[in-house]
Protein backbone atom coordinates (compact mmCIF):
# COMPACT_ATOMS: atom_id res chain seq x y z
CA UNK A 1 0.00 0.00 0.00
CA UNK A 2 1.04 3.69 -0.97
CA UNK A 3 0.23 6.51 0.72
CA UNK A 4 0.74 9.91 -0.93
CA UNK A 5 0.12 13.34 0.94
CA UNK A 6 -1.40 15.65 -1.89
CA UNK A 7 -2.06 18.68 0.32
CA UNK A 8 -0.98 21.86 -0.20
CA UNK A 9 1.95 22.73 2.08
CA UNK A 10 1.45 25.97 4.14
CA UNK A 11 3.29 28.58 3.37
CA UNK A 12 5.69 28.55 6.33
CA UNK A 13 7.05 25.27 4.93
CA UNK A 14 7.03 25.71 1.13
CA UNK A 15 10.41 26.80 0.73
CA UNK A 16 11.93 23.96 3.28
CA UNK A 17 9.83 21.03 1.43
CA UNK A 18 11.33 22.59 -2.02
CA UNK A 19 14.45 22.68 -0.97
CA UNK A 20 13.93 19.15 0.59
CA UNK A 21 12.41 17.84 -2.68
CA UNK A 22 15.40 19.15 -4.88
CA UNK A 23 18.40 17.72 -2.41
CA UNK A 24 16.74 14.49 -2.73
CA UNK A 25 16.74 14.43 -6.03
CA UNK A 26 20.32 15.61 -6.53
CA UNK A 27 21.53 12.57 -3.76
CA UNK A 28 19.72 10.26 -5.85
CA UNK A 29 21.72 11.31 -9.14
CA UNK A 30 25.20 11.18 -6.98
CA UNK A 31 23.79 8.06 -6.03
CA UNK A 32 22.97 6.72 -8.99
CA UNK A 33 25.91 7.76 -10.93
CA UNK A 34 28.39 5.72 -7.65
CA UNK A 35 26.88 2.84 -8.34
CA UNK A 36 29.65 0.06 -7.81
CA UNK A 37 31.81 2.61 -6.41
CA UNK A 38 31.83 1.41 -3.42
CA UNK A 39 34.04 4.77 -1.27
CA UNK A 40 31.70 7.27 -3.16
CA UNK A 41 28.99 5.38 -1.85
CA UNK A 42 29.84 5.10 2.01
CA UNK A 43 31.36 8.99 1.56
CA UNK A 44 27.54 9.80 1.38
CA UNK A 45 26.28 7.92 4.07
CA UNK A 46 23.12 6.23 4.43
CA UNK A 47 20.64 6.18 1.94
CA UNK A 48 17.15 8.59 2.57
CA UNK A 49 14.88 5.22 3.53
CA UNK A 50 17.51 4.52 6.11
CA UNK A 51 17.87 7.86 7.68
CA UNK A 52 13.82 7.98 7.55
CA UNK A 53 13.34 4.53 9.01
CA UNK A 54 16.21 5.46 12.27
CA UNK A 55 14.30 8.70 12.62
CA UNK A 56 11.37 7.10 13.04
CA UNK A 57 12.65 4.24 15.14
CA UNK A 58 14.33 7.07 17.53
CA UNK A 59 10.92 8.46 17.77
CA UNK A 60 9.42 4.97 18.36
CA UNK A 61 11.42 4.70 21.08
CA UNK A 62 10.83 8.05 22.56
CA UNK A 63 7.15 7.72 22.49
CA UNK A 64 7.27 4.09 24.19
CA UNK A 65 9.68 5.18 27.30
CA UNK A 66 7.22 8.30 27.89
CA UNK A 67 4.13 6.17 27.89
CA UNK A 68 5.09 2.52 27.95
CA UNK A 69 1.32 1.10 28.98
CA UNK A 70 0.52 2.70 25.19
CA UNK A 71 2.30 0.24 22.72
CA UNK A 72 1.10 -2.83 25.01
């Protein structure tokens, strides 16, 4: 299952999700064009998913020390 947010950013965050939108898209490319190199590859660090997925793990984490009795 996919799930796409299709609202309109407000305004405050326009310029941050742009910006967000067009680094991704470069590290992809630099990505991309390492492939099989492995050095140019660890010189960038870990990929997007893994940076989102430890994010949200930290997070995870967070939420169950502050309110264990929650995630039972």
């Amino acid at each position: 299952m996919l799930v796409q947010d299709v609202r309109e950013a407000p305004a405050a965050f326009a310029d941050a999700l742009e910006n967000d939108f067009l680094s991704a898209g470069a590290e992809m490319h630099q990505r991309m064009a390492a492939d099989g190199d492995a050095e140019t590859l660890r010189a960038l660090g870990p990929a997007p998913v893994e940076r989102q997925t430890q994010a949200f793990l930290q997070a995870a984490r967070l939420a169950m020390k502050e309110d264990s009795d929650a995630w039972r």
